[in-house]
Protein backbone atom coordinates (compact mmCIF):
# COMPACT_ATOMS: atom_id res chain seq x y z
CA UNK A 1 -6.76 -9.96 22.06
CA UNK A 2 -7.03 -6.41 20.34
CA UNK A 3 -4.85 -6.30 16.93
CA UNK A 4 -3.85 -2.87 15.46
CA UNK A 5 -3.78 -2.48 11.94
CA UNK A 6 -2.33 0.75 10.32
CA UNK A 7 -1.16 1.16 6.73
CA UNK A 8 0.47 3.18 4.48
CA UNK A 9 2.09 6.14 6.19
CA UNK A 10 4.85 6.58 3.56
CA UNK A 11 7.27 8.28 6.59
CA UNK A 12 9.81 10.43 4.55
CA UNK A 13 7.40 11.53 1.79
CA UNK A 14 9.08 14.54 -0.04
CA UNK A 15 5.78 16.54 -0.50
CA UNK A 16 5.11 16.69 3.05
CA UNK A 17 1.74 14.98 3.10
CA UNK A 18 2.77 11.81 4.91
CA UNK A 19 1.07 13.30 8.21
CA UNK A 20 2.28 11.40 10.94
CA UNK A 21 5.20 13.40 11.14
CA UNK A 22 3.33 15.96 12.20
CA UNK A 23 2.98 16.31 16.49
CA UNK A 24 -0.78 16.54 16.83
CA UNK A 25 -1.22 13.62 14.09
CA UNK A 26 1.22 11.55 15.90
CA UNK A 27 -0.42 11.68 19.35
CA UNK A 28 -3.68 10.67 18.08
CA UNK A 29 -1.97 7.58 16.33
CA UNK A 30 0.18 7.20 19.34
CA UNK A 31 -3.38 6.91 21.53
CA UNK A 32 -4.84 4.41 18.78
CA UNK A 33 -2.30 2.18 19.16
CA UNK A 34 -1.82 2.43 22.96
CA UNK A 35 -4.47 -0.01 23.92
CA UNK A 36 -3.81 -2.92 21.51
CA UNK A 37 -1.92 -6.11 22.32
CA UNK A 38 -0.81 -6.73 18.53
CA UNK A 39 0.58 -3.82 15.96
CA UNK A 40 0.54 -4.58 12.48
CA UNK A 41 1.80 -1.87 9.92
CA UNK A 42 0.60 -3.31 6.98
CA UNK A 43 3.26 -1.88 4.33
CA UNK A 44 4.50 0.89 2.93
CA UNK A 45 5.52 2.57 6.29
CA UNK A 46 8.81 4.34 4.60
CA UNK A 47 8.70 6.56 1.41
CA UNK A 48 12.34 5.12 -0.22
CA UNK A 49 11.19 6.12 -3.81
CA UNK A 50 11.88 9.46 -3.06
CA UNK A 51 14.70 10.30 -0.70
CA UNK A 52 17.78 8.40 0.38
CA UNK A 53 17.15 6.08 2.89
CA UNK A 54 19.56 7.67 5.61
CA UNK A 55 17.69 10.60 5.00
CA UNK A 56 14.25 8.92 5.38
CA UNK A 57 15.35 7.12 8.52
CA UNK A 58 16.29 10.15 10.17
CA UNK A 59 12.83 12.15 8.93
CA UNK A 60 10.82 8.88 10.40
CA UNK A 61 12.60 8.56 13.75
CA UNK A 62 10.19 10.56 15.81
CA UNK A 63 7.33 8.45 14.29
CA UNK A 64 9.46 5.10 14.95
CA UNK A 65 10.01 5.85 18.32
CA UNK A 66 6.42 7.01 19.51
CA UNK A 67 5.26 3.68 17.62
CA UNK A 68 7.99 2.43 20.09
CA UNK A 69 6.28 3.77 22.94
CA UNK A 70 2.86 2.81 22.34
CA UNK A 71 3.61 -0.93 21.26
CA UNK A 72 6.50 -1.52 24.08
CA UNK A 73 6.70 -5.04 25.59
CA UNK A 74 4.13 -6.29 22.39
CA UNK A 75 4.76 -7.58 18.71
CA UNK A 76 4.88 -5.22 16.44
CA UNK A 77 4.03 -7.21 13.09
CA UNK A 78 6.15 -5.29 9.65
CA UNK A 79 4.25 -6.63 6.39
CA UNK A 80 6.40 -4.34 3.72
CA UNK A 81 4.48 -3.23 0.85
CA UNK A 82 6.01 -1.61 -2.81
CA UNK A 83 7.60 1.85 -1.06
CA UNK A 84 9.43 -0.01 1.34
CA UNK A 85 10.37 -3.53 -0.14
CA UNK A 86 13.66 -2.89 0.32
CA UNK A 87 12.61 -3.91 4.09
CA UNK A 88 12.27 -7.56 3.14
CA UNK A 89 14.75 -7.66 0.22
CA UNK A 90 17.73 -9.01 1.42
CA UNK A 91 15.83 -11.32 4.16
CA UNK A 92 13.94 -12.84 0.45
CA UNK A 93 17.77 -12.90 -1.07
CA UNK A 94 18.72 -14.74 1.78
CA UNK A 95 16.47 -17.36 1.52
CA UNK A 96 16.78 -18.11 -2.18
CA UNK A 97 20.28 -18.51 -1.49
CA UNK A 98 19.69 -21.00 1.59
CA UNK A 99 16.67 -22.69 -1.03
CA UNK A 100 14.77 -22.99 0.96
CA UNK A 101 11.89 -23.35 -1.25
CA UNK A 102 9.19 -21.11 -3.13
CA UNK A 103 7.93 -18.23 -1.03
CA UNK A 104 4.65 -18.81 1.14
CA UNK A 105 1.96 -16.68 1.83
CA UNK A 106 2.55 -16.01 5.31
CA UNK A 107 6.44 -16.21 5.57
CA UNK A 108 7.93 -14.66 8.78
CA UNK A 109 11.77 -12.91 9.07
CA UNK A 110 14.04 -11.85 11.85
CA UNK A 111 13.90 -8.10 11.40
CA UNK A 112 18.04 -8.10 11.65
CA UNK A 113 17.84 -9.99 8.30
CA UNK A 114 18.53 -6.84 6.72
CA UNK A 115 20.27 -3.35 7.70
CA UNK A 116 17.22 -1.05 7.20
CA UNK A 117 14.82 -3.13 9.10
CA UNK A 118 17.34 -3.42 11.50
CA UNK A 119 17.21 0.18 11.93
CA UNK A 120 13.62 0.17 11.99
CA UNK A 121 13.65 -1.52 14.90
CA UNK A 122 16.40 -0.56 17.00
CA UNK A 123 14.01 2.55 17.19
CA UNK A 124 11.33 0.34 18.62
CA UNK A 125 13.66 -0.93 21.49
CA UNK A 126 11.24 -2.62 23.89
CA UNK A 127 8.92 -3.86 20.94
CA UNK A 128 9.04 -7.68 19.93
CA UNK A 129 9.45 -6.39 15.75
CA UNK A 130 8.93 -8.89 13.62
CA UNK A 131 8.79 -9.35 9.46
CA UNK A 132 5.96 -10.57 8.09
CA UNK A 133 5.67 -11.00 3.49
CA UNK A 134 3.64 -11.02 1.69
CA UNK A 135 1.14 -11.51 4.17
CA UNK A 136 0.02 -12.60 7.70
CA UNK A 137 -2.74 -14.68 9.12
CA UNK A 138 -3.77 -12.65 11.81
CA UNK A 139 -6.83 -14.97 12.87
CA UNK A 140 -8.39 -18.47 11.48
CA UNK A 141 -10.34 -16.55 9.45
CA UNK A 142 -8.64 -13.07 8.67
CA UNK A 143 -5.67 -12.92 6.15
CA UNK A 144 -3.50 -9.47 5.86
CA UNK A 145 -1.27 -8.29 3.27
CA UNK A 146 -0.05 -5.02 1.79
CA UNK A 147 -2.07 -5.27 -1.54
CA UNK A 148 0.48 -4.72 -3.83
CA UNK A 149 0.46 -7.46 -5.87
CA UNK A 150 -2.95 -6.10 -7.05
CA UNK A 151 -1.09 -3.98 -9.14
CA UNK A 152 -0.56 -6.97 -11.82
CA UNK A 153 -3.96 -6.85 -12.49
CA UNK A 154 -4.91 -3.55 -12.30
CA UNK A 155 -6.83 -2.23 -15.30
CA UNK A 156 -6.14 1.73 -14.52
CA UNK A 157 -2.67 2.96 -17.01
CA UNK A 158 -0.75 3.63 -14.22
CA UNK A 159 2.74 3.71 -14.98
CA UNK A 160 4.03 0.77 -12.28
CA UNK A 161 0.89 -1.24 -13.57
CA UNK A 162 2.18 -1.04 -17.06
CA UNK A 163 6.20 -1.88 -16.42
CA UNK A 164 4.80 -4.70 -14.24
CA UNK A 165 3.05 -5.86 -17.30
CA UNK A 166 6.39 -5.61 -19.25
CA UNK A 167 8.71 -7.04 -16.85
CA UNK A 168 6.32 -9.88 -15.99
CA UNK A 169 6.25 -10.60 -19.98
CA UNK A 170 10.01 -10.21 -20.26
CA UNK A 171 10.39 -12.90 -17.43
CA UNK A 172 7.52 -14.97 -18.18
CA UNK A 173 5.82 -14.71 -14.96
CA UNK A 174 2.27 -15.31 -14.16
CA UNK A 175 1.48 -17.05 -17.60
CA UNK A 176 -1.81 -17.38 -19.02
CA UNK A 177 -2.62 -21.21 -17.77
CA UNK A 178 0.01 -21.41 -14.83
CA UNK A 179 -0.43 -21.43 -11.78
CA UNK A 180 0.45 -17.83 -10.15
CA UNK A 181 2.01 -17.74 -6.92
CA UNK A 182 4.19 -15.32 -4.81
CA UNK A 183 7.13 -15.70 -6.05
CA UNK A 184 5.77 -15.09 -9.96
CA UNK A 185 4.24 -11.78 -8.14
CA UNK A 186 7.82 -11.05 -6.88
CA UNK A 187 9.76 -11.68 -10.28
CA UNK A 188 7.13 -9.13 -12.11
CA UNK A 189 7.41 -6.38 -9.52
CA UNK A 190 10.44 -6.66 -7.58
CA UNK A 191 12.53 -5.22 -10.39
CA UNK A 192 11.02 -2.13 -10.63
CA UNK A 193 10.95 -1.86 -6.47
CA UNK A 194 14.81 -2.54 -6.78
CA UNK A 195 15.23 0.02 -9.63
CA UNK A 196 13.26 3.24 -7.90
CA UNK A 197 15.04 2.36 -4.45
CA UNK A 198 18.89 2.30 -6.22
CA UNK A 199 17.89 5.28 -8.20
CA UNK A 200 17.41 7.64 -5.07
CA UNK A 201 20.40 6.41 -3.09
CA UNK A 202 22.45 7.97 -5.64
CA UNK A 203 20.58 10.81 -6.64
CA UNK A 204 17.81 12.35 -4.13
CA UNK A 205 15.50 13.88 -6.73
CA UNK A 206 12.28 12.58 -7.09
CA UNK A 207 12.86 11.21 -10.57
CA UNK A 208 11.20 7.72 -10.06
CA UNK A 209 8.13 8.70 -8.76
CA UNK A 210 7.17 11.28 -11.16
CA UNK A 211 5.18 9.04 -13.35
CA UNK A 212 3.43 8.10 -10.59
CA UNK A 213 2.58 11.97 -9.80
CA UNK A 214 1.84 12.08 -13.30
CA UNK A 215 -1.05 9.67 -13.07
CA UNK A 216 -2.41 11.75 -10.15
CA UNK A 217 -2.02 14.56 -12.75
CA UNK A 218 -3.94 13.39 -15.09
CA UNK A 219 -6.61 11.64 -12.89
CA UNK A 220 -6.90 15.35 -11.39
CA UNK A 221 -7.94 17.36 -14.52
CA UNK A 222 -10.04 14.60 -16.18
CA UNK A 223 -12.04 14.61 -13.37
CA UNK A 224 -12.07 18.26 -12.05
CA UNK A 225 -15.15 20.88 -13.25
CA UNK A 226 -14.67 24.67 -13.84
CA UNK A 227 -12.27 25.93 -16.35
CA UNK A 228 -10.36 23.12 -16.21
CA UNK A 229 -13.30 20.85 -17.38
CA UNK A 230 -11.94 21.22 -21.14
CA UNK A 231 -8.75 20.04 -20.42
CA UNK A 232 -10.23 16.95 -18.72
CA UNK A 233 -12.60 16.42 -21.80
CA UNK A 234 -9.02 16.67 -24.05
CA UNK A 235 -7.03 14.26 -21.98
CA UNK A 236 -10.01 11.62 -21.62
CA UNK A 237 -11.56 11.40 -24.98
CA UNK A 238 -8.04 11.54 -26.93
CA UNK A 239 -4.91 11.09 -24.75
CA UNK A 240 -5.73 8.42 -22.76
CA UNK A 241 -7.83 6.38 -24.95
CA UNK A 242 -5.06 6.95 -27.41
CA UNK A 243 -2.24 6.19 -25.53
CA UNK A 244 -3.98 3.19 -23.83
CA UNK A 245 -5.01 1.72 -27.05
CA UNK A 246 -1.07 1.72 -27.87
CA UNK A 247 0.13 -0.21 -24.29
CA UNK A 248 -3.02 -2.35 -24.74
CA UNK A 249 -1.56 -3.44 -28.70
CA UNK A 250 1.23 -4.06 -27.51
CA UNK A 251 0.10 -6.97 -25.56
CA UNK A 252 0.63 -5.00 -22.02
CA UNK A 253 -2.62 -5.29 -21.13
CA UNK A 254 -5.52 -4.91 -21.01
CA UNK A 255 -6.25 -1.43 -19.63
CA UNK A 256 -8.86 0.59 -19.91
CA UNK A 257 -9.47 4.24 -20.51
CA UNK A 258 -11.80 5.21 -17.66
CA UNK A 259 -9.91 6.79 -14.90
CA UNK A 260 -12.82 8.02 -12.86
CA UNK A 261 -13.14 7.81 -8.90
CA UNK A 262 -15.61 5.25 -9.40
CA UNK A 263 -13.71 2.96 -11.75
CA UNK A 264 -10.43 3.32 -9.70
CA UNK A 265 -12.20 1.85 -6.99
CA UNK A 266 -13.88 -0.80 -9.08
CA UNK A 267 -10.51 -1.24 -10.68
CA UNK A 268 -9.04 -1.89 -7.57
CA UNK A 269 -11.49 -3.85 -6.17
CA UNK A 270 -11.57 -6.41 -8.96
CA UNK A 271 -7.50 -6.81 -9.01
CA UNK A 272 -7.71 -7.68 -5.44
CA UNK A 273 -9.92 -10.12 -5.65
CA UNK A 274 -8.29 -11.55 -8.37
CA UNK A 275 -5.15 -11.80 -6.46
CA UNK A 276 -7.24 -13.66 -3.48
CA UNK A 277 -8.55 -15.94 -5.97
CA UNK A 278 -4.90 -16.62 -8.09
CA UNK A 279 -3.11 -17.49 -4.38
CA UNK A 280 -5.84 -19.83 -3.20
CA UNK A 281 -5.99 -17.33 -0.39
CA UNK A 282 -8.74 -18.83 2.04
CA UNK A 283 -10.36 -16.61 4.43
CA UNK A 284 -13.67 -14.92 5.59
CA UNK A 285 -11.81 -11.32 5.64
CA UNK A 286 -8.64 -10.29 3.55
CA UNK A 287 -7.33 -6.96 4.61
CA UNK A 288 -5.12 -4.97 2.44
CA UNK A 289 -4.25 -1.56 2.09
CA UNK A 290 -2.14 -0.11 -1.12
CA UNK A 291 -4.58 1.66 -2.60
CA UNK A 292 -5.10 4.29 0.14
CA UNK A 293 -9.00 4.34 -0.25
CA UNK A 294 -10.35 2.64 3.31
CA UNK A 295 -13.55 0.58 2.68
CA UNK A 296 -16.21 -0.53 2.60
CA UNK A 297 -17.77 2.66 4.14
CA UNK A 298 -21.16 2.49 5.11
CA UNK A 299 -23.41 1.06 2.47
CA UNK A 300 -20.96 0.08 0.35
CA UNK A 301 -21.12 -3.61 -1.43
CA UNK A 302 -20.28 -3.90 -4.66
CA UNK A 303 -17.03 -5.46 -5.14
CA UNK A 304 -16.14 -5.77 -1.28
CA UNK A 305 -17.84 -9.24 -1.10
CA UNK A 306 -15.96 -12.00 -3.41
CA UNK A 307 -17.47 -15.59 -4.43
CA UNK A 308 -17.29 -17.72 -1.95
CA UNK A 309 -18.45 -15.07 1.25
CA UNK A 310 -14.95 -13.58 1.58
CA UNK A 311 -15.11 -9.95 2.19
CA UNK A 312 -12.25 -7.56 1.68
CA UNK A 313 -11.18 -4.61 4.05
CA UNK A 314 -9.00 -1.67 3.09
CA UNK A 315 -7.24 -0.21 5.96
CA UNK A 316 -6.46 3.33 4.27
CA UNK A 317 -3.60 5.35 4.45
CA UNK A 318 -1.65 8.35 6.62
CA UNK A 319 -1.52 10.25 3.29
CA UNK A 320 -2.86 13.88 2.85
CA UNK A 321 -3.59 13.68 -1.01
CA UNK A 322 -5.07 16.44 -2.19
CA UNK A 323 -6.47 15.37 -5.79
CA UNK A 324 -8.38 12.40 -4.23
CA UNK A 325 -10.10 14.79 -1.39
CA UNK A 326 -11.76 17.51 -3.45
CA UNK A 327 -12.64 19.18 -0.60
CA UNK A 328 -15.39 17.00 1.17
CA UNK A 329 -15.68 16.49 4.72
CA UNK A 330 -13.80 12.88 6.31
CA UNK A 331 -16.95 11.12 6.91
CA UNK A 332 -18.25 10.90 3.32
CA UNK A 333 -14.63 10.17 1.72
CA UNK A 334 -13.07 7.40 1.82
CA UNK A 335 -9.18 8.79 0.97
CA UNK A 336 -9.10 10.68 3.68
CA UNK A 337 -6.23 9.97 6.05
CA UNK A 338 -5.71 8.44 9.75
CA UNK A 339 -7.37 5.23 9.78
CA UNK A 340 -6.50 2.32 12.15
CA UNK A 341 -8.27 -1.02 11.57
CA UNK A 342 -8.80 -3.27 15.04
CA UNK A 343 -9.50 -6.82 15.01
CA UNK A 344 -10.75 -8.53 18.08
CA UNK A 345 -10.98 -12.26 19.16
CA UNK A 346 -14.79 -12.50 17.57
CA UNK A 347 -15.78 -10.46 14.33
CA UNK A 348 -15.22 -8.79 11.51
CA UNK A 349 -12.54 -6.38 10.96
CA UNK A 350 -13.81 -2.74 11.46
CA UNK A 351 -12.09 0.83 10.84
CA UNK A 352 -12.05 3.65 12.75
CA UNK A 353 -10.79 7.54 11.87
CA UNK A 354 -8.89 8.64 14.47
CA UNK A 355 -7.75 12.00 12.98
CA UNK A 356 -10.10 15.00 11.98
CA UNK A 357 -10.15 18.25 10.70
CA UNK A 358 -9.09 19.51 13.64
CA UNK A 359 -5.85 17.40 14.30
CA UNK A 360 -4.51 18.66 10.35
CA UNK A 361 -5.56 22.00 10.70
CA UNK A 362 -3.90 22.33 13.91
CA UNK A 363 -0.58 20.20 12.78
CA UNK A 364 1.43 22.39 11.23
């Protein structure tokens, strides 16, 4: 059996860069996916942080229904991530109400549970579509989830990290000495999912995710040479130490100043593995996508091999970012998009990049 793993496509995206939208990007995904028996989109399909969801819906279509087409008469596995939570929402508000008991690792929904998944898949007619959260067992020995979670323990000041730090203080979630589990996960970032999806139903500017573009901001000229070297010197040696050392007193912590590419992969790295180790999550592979870098490339190790002999897989994203590419070719960066991540019967996970220069220059 050949399983299909794609992540983070964020279908709807206001800037543009979510770029299987775009007709040469799409067939190349379309082909990627033709010759599985099992596809999993492992979160964060939709964009709803930025556009109405009617509007997103309608944008994503096209996409829907070529996924359609290449995964007709198979199961098509939906694990939503933090973009798209509103996917699983009301199918998690349903079951609180029904108590049926704390949320499991590898729960499994009817996809009609809810009116936006239901309109996911009535776009996938002939496709067997199916809600997976927070995660899946997709063999013995291979667990799959969005990643999100990780952002509780993230150490880099982004703005969702810090809120999630507040909110999960505010509801006493994930205390020091408990016992964390998904549902603590849920009642420190779930609010804020709620809150940016409500805010763009009634108004479509981007409001919500600006302190997210912010942090790319920042990220961008702290790391970036030339002119704009002095800027980056100004904003890493006094603004973000600064305003760091403020969250970090204030108990919302700890972060850490250092927002380099190498520490944001380290960062994220380290707060996944601590989420595989706080949910007794047992398995030789954990795949998990979120944080849009796809690893390990070749020769990487540190930090993709946890205690134990678990090793962690990211499966990328469909994301066209231009801060985190910097202009290098695909094959030495690890941000760049179009990567699907097969699993077979025997072995480990391993990714391929099924869209090059060619397909983005050519897309339109």
């Amino acid at each position: 059996m050949l399983t299909a793993i794609v992540s983070d496509l964020h279908l709807g995206a206001a800037s543009g860069a979510d770029v299987a939208r775009r007709p040469t990007v799409l067939a190349k995904l379309a082909e990627a996916l033709a010759d599985a028996d099992r596809v999993v989109v492992l979160g964060d399909l939709l964009e709803m942080r930025e556009r109405p969801a009617s509007d997103v819906l309608d944008l994503a279509r096209p996409v829907l229904e070529t996924i359609g087409e290449a995964s007709a008469g198979k199961q098509l596995v939906l694990v939503p991530g933090n973009h798209d939570h509103e996917l699983v929402s009301p199918a998690l508000d349903a079951a609180r109400l029904e108590r049926r008991g704390p949320l499991a690792l590898e729960a499994t929904f009817d996809a009609s549970s809810g009116e936006l998944s239901r309109r996911v898949a009535a776009a996938m007619p002939r496709t067997e579509v199916v809600l997976a959260y927070p995660g899946i067992r997709l063999r013995d020995d291979v667990f799959a989830t969005h990643g999100h979670y990780l952002d509780v323990h993230l150490t880099v000041p982004r703005l969702e990290c810090v809120l999630a730090s507040a909110v999960a203080r505010i509801a006493g979630a994930l205390r020091e000495g408990g016992t964390p589990t998904p549902d603590g996960y849920e009642a420190a970032l779930a609010p804020l999912y709620a809150f940016a999806y409500s805010v763009v139903q009634q108004a479509p500017a981007r409001a919500v995710t600006r302190g997210g573009n912010a942090s790319r901001a920042i990220w961008s000229r702290a790391n970036s040479g030339g002119r704009a070297s002095l800027t980056g010197m100004a904003l890493g040696r006094i603004a973000i130490p600064g305003a760091v050392a403020a969250v970090n007193a204030l108990g919302l912590g700890p972060f850490r100043a250092d927002i380099s590419g190498l520490e944001l992969r380290r960062a994220g790295l380290r707060a996944m593995a601590r989420v595989v180790q706080e949910l007794g999550i047992e398995s030789d592979h954990v795949l998990f996508g979120h944080t849009h870098r796809a690893g390990p490339l070749p020769g990487e190790v540190e930090g993709w091999h946890l205690p134990g002999g678990a090793r962690l897989h990211n499966t990328g994203s469909w994301v066209y970012e231009d801060v985190f590419l910097g202009g290098t070719r695909p094959s030495e960066n690890p941000y760049w998009p179009g990567c699907v991540t097969f699993l077979r019967d025997e072995g480990a996970p391993f990714t391929e990049r099924v869209v090059s220069e060619f397909e983005l220059s050519t897309a339109g």
